[in-house]
PDB file of N, CA and C in Angstrom:
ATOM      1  N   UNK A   1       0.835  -1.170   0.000  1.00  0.00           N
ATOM      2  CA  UNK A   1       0.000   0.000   0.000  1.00  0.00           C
ATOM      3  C   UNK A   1       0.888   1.245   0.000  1.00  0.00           C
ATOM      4  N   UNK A   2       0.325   2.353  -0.833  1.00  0.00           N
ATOM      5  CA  UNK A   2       1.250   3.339  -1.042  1.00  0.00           C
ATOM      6  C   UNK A   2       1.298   4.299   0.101  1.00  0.00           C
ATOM      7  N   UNK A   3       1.954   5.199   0.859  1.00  0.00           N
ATOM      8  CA  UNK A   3       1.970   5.984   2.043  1.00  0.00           C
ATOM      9  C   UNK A   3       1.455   7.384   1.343  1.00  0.00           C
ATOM     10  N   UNK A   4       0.575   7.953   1.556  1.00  0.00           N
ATOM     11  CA  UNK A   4       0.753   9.151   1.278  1.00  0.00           C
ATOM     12  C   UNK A   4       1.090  10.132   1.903  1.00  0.00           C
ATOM     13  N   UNK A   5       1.861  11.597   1.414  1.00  0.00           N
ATOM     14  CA  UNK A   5       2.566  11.932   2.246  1.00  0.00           C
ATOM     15  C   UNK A   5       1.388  13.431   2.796  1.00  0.00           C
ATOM     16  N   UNK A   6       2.305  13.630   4.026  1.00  0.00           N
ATOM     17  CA  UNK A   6       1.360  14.922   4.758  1.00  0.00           C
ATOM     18  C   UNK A   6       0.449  16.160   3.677  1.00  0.00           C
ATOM     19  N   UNK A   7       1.482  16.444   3.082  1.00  0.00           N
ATOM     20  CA  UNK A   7       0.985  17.188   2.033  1.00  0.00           C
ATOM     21  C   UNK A   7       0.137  16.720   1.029  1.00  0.00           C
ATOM     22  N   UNK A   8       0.295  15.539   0.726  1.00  0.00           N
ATOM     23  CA  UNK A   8      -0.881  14.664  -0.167  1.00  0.00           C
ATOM     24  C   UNK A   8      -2.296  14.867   0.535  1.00  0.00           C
ATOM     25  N   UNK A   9      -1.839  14.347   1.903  1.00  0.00           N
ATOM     26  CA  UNK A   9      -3.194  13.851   2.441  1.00  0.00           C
ATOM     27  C   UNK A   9      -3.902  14.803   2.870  1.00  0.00           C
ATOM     28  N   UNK A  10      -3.139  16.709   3.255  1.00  0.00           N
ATOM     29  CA  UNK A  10      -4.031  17.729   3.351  1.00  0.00           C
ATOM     30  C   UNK A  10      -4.817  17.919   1.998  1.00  0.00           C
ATOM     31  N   UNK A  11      -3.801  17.493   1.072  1.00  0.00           N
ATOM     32  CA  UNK A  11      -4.923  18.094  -0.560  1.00  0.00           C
ATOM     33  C   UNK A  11      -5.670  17.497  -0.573  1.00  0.00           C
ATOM     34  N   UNK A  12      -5.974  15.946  -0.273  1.00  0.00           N
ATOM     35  CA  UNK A  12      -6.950  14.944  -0.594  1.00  0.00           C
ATOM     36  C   UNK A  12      -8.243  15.792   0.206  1.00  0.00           C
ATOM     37  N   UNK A  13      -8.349  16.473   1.358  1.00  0.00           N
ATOM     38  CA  UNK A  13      -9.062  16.357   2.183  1.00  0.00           C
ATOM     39  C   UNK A  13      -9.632  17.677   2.420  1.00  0.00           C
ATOM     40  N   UNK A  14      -8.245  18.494   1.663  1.00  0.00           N
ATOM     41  CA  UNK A  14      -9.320  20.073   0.819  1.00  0.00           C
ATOM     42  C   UNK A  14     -10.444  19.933  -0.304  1.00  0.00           C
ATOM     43  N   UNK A  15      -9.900  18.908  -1.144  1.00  0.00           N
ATOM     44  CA  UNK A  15     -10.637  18.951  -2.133  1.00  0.00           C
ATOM     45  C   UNK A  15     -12.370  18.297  -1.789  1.00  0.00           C
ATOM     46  N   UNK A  16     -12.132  17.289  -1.280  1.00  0.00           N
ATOM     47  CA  UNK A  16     -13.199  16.775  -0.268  1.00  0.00           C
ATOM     48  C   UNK A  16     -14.229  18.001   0.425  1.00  0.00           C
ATOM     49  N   UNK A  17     -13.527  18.833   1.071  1.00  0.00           N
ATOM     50  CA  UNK A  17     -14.094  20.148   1.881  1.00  0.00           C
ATOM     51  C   UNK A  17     -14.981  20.837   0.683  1.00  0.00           C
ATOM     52  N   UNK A  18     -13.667  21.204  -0.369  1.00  0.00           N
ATOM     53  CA  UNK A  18     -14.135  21.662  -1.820  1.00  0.00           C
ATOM     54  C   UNK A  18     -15.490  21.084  -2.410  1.00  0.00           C
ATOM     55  N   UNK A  19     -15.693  19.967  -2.397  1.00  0.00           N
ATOM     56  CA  UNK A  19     -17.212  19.386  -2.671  1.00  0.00           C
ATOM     57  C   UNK A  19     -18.280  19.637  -1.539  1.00  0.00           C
ATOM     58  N   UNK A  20     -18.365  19.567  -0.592  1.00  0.00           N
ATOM     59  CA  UNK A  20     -19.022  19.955   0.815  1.00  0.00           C
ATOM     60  C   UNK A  20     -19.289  21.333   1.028  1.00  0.00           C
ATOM     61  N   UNK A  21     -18.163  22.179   0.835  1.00  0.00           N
ATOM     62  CA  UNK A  21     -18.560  23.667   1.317  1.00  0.00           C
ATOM     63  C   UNK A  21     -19.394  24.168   0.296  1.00  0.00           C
ATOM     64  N   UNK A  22     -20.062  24.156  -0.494  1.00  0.00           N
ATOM     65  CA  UNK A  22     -20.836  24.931  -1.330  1.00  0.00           C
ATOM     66  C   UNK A  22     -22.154  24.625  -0.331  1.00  0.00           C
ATOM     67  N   UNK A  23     -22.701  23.384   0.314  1.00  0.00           N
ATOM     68  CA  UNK A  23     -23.406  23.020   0.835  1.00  0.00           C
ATOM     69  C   UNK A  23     -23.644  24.210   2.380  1.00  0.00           C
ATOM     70  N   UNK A  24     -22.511  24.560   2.926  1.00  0.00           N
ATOM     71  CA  UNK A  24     -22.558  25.486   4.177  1.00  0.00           C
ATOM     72  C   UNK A  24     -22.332  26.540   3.517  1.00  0.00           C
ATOM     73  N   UNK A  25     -21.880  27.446   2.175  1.00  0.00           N
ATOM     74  CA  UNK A  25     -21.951  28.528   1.985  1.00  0.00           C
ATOM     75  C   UNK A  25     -23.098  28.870   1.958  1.00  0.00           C
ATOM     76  N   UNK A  26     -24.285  27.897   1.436  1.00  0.00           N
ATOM     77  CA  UNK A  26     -25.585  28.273   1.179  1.00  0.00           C
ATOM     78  C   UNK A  26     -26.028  28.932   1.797  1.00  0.00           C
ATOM     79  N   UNK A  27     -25.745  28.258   3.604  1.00  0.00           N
ATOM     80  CA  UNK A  27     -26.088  29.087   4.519  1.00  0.00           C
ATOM     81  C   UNK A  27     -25.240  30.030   5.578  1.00  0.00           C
ATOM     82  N   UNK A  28     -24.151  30.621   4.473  1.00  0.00           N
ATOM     83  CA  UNK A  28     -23.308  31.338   5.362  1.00  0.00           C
ATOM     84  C   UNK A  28     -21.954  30.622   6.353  1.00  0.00           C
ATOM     85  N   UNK A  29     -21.810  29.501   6.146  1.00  0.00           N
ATOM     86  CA  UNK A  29     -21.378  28.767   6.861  1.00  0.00           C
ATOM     87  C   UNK A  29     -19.933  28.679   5.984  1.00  0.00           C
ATOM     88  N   UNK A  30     -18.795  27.723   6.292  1.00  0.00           N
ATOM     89  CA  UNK A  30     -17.648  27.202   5.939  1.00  0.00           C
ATOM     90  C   UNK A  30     -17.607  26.149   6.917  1.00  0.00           C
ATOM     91  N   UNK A  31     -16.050  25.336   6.337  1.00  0.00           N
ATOM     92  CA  UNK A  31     -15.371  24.591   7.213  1.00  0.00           C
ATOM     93  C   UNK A  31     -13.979  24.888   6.760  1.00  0.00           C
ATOM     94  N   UNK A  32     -13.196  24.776   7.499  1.00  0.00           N
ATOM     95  CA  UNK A  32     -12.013  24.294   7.621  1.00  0.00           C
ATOM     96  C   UNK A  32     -10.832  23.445   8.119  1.00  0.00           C
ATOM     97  N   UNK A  33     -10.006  23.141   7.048  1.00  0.00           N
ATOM     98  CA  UNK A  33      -9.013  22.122   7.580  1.00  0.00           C
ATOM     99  C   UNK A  33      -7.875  22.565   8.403  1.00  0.00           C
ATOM    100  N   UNK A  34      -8.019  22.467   9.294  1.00  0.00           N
ATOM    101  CA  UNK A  34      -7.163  22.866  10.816  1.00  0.00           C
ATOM    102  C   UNK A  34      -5.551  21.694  10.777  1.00  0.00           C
ATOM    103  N   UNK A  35      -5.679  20.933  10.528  1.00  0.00           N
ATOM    104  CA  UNK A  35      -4.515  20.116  10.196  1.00  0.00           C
ATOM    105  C   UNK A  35      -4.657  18.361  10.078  1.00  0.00           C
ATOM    106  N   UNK A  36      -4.072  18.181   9.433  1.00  0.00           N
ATOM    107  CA  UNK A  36      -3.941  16.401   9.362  1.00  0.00           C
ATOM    108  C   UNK A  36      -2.320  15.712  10.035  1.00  0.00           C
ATOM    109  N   UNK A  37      -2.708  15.002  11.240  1.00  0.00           N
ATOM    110  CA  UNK A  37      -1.604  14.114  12.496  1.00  0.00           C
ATOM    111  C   UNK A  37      -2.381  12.798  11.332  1.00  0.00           C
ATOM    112  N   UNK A  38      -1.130  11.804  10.718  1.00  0.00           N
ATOM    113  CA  UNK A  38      -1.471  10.703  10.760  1.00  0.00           C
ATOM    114  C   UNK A  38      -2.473  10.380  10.268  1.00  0.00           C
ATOM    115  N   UNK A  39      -3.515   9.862  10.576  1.00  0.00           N
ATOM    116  CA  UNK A  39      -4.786   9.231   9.805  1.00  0.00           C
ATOM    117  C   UNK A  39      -6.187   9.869  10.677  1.00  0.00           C
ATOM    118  N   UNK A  40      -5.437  11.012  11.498  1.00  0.00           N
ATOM    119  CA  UNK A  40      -6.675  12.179  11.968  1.00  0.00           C
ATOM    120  C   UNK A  40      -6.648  13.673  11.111  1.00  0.00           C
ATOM    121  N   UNK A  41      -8.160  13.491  10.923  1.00  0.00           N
ATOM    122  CA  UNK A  41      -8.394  14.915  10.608  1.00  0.00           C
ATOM    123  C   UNK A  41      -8.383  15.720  11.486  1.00  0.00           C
ATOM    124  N   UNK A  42      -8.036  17.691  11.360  1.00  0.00           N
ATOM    125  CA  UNK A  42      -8.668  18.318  12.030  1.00  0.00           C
ATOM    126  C   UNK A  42      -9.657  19.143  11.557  1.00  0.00           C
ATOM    127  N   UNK A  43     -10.659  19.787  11.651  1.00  0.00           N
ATOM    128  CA  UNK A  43     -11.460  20.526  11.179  1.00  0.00           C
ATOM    129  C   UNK A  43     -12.054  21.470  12.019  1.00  0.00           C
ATOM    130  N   UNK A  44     -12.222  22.863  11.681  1.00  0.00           N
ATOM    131  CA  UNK A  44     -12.980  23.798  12.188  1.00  0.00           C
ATOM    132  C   UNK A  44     -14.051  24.447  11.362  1.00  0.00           C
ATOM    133  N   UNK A  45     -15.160  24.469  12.088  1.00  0.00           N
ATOM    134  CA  UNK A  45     -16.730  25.095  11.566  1.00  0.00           C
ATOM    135  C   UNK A  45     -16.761  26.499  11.644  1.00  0.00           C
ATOM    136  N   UNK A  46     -17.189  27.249  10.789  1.00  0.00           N
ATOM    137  CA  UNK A  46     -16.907  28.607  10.826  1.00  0.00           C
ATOM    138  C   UNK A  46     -18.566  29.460  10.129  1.00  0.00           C
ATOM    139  N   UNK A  47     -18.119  30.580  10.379  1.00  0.00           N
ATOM    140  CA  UNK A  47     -19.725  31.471  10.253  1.00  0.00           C
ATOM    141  C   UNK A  47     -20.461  30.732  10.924  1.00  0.00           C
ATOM    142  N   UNK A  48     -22.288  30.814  10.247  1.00  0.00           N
ATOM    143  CA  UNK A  48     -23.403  30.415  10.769  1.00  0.00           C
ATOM    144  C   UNK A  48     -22.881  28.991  11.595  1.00  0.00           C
ATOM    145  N   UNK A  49     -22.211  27.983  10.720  1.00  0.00           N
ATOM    146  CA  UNK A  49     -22.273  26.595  11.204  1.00  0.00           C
ATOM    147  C   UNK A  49     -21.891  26.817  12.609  1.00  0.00           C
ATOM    148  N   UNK A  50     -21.172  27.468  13.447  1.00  0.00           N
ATOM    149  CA  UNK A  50     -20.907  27.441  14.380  1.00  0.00           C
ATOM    150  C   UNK A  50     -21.983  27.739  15.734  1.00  0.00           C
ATOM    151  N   UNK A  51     -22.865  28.113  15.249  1.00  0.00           N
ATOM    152  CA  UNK A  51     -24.281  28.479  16.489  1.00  0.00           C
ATOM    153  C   UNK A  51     -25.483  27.900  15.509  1.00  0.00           C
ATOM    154  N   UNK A  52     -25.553  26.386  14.202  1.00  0.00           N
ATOM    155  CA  UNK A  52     -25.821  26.258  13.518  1.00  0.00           C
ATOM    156  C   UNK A  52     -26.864  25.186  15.103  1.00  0.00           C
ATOM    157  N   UNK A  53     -28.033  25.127  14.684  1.00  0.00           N
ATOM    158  CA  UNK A  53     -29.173  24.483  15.643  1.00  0.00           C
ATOM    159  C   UNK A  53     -28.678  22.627  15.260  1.00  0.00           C
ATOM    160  N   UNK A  54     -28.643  22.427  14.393  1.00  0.00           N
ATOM    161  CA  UNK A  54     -28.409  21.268  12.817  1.00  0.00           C
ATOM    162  C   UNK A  54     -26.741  20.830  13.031  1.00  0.00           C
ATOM    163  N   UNK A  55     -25.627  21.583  13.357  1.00  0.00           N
ATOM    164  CA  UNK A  55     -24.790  21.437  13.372  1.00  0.00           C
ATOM    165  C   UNK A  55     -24.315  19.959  13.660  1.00  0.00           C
ATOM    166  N   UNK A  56     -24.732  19.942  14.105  1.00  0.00           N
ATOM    167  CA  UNK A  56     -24.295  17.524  14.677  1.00  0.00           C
ATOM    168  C   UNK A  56     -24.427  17.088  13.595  1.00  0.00           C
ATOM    169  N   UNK A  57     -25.672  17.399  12.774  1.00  0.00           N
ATOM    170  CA  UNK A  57     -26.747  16.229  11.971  1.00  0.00           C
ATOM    171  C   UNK A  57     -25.875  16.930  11.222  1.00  0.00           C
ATOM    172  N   UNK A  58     -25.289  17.871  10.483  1.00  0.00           N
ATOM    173  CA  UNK A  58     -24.627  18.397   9.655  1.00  0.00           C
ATOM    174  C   UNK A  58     -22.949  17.620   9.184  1.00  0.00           C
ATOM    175  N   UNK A  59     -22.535  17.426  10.586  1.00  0.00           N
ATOM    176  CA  UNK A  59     -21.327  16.928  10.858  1.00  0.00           C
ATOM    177  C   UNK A  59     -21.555  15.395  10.312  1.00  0.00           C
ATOM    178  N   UNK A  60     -22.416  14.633  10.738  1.00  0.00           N
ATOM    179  CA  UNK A  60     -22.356  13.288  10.908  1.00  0.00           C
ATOM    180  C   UNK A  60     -22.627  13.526   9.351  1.00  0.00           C
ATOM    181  N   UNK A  61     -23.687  13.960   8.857  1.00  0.00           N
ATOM    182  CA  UNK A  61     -24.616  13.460   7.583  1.00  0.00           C
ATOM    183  C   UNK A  61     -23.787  13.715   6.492  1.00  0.00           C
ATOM    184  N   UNK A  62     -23.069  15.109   6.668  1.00  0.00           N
ATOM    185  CA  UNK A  62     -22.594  15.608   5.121  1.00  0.00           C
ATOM    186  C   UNK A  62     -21.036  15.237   4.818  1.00  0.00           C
ATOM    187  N   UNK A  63     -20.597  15.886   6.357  1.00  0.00           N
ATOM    188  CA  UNK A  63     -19.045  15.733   6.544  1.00  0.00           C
ATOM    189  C   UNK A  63     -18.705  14.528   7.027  1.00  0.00           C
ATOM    190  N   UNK A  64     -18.865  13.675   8.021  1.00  0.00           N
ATOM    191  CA  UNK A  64     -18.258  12.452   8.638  1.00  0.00           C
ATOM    192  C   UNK A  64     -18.687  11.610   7.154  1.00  0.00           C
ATOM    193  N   UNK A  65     -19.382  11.566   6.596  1.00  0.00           N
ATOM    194  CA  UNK A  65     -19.791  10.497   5.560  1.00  0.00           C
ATOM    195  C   UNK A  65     -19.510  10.318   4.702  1.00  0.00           C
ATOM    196  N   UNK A  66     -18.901  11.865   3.679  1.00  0.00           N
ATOM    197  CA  UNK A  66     -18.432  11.823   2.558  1.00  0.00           C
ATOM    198  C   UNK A  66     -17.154  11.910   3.108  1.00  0.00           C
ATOM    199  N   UNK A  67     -16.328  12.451   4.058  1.00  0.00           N
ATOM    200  CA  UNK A  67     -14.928  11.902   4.176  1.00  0.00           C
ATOM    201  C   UNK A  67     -14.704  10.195   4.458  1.00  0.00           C
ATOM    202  N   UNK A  68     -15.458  10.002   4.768  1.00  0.00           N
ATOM    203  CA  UNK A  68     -15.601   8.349   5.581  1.00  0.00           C
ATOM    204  C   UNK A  68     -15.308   7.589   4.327  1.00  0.00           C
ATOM    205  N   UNK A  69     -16.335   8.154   3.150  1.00  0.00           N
ATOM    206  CA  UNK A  69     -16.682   7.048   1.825  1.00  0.00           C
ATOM    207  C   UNK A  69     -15.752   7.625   0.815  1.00  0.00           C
ATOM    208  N   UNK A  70     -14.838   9.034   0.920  1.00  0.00           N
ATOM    209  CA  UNK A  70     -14.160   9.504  -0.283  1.00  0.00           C
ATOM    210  C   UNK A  70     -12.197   8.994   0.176  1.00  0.00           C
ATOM    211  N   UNK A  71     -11.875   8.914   1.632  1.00  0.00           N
ATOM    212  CA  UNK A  71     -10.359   8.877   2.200  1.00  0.00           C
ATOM    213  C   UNK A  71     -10.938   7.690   3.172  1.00  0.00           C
ATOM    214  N   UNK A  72     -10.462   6.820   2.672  1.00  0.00           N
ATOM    215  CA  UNK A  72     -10.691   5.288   3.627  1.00  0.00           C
ATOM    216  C   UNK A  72      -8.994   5.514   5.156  1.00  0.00           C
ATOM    217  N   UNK A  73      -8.329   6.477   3.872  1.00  0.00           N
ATOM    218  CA  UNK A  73      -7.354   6.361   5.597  1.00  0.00           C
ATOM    219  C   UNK A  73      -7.865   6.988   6.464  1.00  0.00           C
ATOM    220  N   UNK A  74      -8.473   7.627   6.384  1.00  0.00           N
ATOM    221  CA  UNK A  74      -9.039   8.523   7.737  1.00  0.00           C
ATOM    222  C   UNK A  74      -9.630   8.160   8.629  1.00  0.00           C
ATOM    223  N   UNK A  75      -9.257   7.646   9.596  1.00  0.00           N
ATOM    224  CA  UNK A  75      -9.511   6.709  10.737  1.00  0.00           C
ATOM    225  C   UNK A  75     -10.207   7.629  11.814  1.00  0.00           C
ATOM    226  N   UNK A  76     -10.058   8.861  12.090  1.00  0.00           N
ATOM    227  CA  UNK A  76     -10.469   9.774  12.983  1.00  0.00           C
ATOM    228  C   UNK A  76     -11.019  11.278  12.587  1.00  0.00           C
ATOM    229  N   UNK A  77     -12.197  11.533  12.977  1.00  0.00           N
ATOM    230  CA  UNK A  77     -12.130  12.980  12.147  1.00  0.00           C
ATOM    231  C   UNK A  77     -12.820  14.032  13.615  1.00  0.00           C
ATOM    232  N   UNK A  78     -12.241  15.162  13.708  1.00  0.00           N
ATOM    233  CA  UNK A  78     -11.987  16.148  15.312  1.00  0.00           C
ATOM    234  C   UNK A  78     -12.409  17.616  14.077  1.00  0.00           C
ATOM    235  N   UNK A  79     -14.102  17.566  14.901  1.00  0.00           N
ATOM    236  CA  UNK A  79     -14.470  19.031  14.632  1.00  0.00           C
ATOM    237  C   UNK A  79     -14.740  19.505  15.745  1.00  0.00           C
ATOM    238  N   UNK A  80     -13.809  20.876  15.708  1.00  0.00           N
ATOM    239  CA  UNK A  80     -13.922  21.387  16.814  1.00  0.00           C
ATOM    240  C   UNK A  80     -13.316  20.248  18.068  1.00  0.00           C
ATOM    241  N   UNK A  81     -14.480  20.661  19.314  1.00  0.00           N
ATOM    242  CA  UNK A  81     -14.629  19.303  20.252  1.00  0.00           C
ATOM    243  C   UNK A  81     -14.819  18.373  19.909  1.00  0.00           C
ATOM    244  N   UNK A  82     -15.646  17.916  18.780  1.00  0.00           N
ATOM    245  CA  UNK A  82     -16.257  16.396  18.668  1.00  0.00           C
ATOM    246  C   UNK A  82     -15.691  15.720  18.007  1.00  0.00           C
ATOM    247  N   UNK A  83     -15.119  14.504  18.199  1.00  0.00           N
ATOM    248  CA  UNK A  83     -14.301  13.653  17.820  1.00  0.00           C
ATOM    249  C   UNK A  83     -15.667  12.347  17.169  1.00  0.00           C
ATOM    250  N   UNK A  84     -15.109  11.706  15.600  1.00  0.00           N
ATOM    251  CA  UNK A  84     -15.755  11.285  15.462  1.00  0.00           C
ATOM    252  C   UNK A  84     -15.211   9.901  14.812  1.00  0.00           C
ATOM    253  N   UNK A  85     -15.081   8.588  15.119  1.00  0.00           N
ATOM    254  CA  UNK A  85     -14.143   7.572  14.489  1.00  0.00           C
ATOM    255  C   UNK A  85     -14.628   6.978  13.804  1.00  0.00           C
ATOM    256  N   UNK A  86     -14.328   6.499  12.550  1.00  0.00           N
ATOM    257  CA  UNK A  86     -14.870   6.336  11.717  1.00  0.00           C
ATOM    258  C   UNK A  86     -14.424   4.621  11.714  1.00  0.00           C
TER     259      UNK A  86
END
């Protein structure tokens, strides 16, 4: 299996964001990639998403799922506080 390297695996996981954030611009919202340790994401919620009522169901439904099904290395994904293992 091939290693990919730090810098690989932040692009893999912008571009990922890149498909997703049009979804939270709608409503004023972003995310961002805060950094990648290893086979953890980090991520931070920004604008609306952050006092977003939906915000969980947001996390689990849009973001934990399409990173889950698009980067199989990603073993861990940390928004904000919530840690979510995939």
């Amino acid at each position: 299996m091939v290693q990919l390297s730090h810098e690989n695996r932040e692009k893999e996981v912008e571009e990922i964001l890149n498909k997703i954030r049009p979804a939270l611009l709608a409503d004023e919202g972003d995310i961002e990639l805060v950094k990648v340790e290893g086979n953890e994401v980090y991520l931070r919620l920004l604008g609306t998403c952050i006092y977003c009522p939906v915000s969980d169901m947001t996390m689990k439904d849009l973001i934990i799922y399409t990173i889950q099904h698009s980067l199989p290395w990603v073993k861990t994904v940390r928004i904000g506080q919530n840690k979510f293992e995939l």
